[in-house]
Protein backbone atom coordinates (compact mmCIF):
# COMPACT_ATOMS: atom_id res chain seq x y z
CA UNK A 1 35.89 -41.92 102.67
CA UNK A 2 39.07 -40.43 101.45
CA UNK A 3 38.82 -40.30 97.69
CA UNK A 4 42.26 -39.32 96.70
CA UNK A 5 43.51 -42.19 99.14
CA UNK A 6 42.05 -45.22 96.74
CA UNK A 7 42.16 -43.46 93.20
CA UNK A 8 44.58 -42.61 91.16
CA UNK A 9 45.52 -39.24 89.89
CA UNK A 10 43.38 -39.53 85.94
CA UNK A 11 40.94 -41.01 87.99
CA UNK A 12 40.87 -38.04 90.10
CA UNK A 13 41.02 -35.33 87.77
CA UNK A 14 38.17 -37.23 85.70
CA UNK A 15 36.06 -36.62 88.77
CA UNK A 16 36.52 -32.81 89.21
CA UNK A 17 35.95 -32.20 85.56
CA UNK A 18 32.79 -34.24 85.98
CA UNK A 19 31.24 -32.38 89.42
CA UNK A 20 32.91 -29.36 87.59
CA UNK A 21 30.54 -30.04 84.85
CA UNK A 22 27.81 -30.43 86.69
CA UNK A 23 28.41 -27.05 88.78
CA UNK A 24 28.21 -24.92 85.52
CA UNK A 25 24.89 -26.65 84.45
CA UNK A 26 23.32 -25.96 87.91
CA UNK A 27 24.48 -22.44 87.63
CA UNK A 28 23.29 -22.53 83.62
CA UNK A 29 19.53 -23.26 85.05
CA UNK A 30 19.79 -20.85 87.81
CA UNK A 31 20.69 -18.07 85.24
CA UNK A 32 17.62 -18.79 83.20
CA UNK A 33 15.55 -18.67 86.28
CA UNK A 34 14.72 -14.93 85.49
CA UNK A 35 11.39 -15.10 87.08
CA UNK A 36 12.30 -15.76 90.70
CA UNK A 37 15.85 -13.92 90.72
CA UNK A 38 19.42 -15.65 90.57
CA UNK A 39 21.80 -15.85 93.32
CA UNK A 40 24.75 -14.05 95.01
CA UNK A 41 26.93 -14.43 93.01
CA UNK A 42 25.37 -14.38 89.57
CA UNK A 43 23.67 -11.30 90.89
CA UNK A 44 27.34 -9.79 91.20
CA UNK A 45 28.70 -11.03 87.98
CA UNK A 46 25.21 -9.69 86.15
CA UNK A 47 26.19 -6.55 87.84
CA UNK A 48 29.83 -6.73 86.77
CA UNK A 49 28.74 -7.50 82.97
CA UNK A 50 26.56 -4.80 82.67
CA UNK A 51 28.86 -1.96 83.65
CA UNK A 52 31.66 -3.95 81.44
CA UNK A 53 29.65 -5.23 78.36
CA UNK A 54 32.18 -8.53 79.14
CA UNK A 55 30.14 -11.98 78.81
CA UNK A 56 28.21 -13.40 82.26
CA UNK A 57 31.07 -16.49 81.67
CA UNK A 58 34.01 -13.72 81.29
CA UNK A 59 33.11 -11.53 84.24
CA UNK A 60 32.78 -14.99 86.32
CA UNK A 61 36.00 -15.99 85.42
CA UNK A 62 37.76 -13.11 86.20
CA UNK A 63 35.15 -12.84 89.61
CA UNK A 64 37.21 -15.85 90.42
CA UNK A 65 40.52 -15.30 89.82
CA UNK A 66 40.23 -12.25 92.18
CA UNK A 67 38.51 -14.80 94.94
CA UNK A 68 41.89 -16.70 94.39
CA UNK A 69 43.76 -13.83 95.49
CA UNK A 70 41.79 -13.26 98.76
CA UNK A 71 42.04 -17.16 99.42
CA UNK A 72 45.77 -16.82 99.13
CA UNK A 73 45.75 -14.14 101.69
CA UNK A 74 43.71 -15.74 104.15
CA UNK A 75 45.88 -19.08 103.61
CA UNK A 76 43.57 -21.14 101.67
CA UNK A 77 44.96 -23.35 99.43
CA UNK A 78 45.21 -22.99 95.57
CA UNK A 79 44.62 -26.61 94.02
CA UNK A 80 44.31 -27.68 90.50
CA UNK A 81 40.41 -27.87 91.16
CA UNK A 82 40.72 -24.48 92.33
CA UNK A 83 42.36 -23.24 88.91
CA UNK A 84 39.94 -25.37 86.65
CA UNK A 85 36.99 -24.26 88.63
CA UNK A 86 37.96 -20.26 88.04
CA UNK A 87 37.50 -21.21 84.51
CA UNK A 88 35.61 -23.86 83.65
CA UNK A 89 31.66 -23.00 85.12
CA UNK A 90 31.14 -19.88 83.52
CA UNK A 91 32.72 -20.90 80.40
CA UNK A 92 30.17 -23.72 80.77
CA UNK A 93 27.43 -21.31 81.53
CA UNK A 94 28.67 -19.31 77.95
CA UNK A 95 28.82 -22.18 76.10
CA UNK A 96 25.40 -23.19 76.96
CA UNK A 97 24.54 -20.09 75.94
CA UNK A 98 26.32 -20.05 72.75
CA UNK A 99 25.49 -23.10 71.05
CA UNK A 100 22.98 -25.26 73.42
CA UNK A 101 20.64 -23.30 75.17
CA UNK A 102 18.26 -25.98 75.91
CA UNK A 103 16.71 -24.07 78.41
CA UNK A 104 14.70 -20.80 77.85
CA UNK A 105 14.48 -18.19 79.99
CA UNK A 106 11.23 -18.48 82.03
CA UNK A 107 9.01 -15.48 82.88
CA UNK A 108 6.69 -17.93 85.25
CA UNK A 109 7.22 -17.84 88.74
CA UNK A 110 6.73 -21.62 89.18
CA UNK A 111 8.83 -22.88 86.21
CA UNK A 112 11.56 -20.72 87.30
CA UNK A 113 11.44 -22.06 90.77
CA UNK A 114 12.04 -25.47 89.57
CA UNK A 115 15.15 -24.50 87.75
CA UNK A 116 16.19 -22.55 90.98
CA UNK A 117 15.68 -25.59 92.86
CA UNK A 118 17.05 -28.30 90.52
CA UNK A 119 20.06 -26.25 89.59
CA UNK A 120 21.09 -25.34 93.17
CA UNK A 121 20.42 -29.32 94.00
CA UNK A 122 22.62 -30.25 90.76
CA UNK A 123 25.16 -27.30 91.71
CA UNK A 124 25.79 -28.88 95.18
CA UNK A 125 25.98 -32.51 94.06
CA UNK A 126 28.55 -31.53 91.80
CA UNK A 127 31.03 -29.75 94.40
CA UNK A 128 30.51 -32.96 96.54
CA UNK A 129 31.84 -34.44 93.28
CA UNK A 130 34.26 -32.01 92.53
CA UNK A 131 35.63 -32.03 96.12
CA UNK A 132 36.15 -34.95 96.77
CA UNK A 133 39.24 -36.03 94.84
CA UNK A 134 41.36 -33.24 97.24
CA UNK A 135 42.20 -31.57 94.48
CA UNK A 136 41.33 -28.25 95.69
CA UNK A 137 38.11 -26.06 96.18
CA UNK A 138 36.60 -23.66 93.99
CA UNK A 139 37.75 -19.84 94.65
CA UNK A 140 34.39 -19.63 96.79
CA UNK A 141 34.16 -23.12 97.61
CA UNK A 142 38.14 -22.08 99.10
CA UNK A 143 36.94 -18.94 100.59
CA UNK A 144 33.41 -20.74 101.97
CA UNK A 145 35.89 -23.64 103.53
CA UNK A 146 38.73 -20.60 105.11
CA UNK A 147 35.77 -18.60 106.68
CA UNK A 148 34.04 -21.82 107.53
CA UNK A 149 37.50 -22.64 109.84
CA UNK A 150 37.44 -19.61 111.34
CA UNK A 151 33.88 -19.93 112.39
CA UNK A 152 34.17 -23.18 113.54
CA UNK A 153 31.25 -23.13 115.89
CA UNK A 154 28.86 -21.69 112.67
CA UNK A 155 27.53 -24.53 110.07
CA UNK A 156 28.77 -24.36 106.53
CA UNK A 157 25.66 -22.96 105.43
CA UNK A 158 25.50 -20.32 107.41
CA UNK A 159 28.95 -19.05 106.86
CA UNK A 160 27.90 -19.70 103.13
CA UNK A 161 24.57 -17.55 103.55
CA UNK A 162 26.38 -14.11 105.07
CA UNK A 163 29.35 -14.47 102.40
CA UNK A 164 26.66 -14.55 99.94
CA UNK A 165 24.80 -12.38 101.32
CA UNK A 166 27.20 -9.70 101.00
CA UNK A 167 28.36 -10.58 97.55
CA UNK A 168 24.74 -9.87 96.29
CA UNK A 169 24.86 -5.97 98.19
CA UNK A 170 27.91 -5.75 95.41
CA UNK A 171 25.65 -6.89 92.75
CA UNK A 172 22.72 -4.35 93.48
CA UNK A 173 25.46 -1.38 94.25
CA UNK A 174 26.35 -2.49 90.56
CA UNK A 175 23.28 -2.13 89.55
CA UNK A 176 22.35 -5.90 88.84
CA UNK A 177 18.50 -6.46 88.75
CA UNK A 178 16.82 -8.11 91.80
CA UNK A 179 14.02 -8.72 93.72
CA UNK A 180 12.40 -11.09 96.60
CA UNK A 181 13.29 -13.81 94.84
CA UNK A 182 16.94 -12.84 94.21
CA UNK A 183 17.00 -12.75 98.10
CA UNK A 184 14.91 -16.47 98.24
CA UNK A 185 17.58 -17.80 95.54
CA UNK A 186 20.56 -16.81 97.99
CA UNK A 187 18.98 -18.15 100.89
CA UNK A 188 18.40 -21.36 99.10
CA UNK A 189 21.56 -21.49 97.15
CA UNK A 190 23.64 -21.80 100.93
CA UNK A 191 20.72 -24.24 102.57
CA UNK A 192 20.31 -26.45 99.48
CA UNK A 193 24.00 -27.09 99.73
CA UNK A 194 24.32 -28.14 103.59
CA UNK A 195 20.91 -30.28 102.95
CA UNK A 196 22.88 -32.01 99.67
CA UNK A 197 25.95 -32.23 102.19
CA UNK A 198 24.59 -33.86 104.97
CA UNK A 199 22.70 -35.68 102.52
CA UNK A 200 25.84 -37.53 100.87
CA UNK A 201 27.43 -37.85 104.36
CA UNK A 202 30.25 -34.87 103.12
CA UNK A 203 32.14 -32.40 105.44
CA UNK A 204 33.87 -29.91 103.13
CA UNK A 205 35.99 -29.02 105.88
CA UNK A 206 38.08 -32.00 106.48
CA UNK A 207 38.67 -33.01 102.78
CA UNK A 208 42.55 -32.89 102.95
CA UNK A 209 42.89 -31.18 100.06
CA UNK A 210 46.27 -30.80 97.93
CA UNK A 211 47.74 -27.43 96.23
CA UNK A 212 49.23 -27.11 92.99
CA UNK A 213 52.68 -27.82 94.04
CA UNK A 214 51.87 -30.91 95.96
CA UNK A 215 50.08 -32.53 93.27
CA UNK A 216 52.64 -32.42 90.68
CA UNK A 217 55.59 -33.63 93.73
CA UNK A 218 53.04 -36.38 93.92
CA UNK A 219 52.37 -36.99 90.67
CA UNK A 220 56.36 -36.97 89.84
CA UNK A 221 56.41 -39.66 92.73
CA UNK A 222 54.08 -41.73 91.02
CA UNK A 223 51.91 -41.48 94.41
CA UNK A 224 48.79 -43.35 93.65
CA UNK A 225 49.74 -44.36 90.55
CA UNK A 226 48.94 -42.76 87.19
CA UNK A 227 46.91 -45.19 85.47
């Protein structure tokens, strides 16, 4: 189903925000996952916010606004859920922090696989969510979906597993912690998302999704309404 086709643009944006939302809580209980190791990419930002004494939720925003550069310059295209995305999941992940915190960092090997689990499942249901409206990817949702176009013949979750793959080497090189289990958490960060794909029926690849520019000629146009 094409989602931006039947909805209208609050409509829309309401959606994002709410898989956006979701995203940064699934990332929020992989973080606190201490006992098995955290992905890729929170390896690399770990990494990144010790040699900068920056927050995890400041050195993942500006993580992503450098992804948005590469996507430009490999032609991927620069949406309004690719801007909100930059910024809203590790502010998410810094507010939870900050105020909520509702759950503790685990030193058992079992209760931090079920928040590795659940908060991989509950990051990939929310970029289905997220997705969907067209409004643009996530910097490495963007860069996941470019690579994933030029490797037609490779499944999404395998182009997902060597990007991510090569993101954590960054992270160690910084001198990020890890372990087996960082190296499990990866693995099942890329495969947990094409199982939560395939489960909601969802090809990332042939969302048509909009850039910044074309949703505001739209929006002037009143192109699927505004209320």
């Amino acid at each position: 189903m094409d989602y931006s086709a039947s909805h209208s643009y609050p409509q829309r944006f309401a959606r994002m925000i709410l898989g956006l939302l979701l995203c940064g809580t699934g990332t929020y209980m992989t973080v606190q996952a201490t006992a098995i190791g955290i992905g890729a990419w929170e390896t690399f930002q770990t990494g990144l916010s010790m040699r900068t004494g920056l927050s995890f939720g400041n050195c993942t925003v500006i993580v992503s606004f450098c992804v948005i550069a590469v996507d430009l310059l490999l032609g991927g295209k620069i949406g309004f859920g690719t801007l909100f995305n930059a910024v809203m999941v590790g502010k998410i992940v810094d507010l939870y922090h900050a105020y909520l915190d509702f759950i503790p960092l685990t030193d058992s090997v079992w209760i931090g696989s079920l928040y590795l689990v659940l908060g991989r499942f509950l990051s990939g249901y929310g970029m289905v969510v997220y997705m969907a409206p067209a409004l643009g990817c996530g910097p490495r949702d963007t860069l996941m979906v470019v690579l994933g176009n030029r490797f037609p013949d490779r499944g999404i979750g395998t182009v997902r597993f060597v990007m991510d793959m090569a993101v954590f080497l960054a992270g160690v090189l910084l001198g990020a912690p890890y372990g087996i289990g960082t190296v499990v958490a990866t693995a099942c960060q890329s495969y947990v998302m094409a199982f939560v794909f395939r489960l909601c029926h969802f090809e990332s690849r042939t969302v048509p999704h909009e850039n910044v520019a074309e949703t505001l000629r739209r929006i002037r146009r009143g192109k699927h309404g505004l209320s």
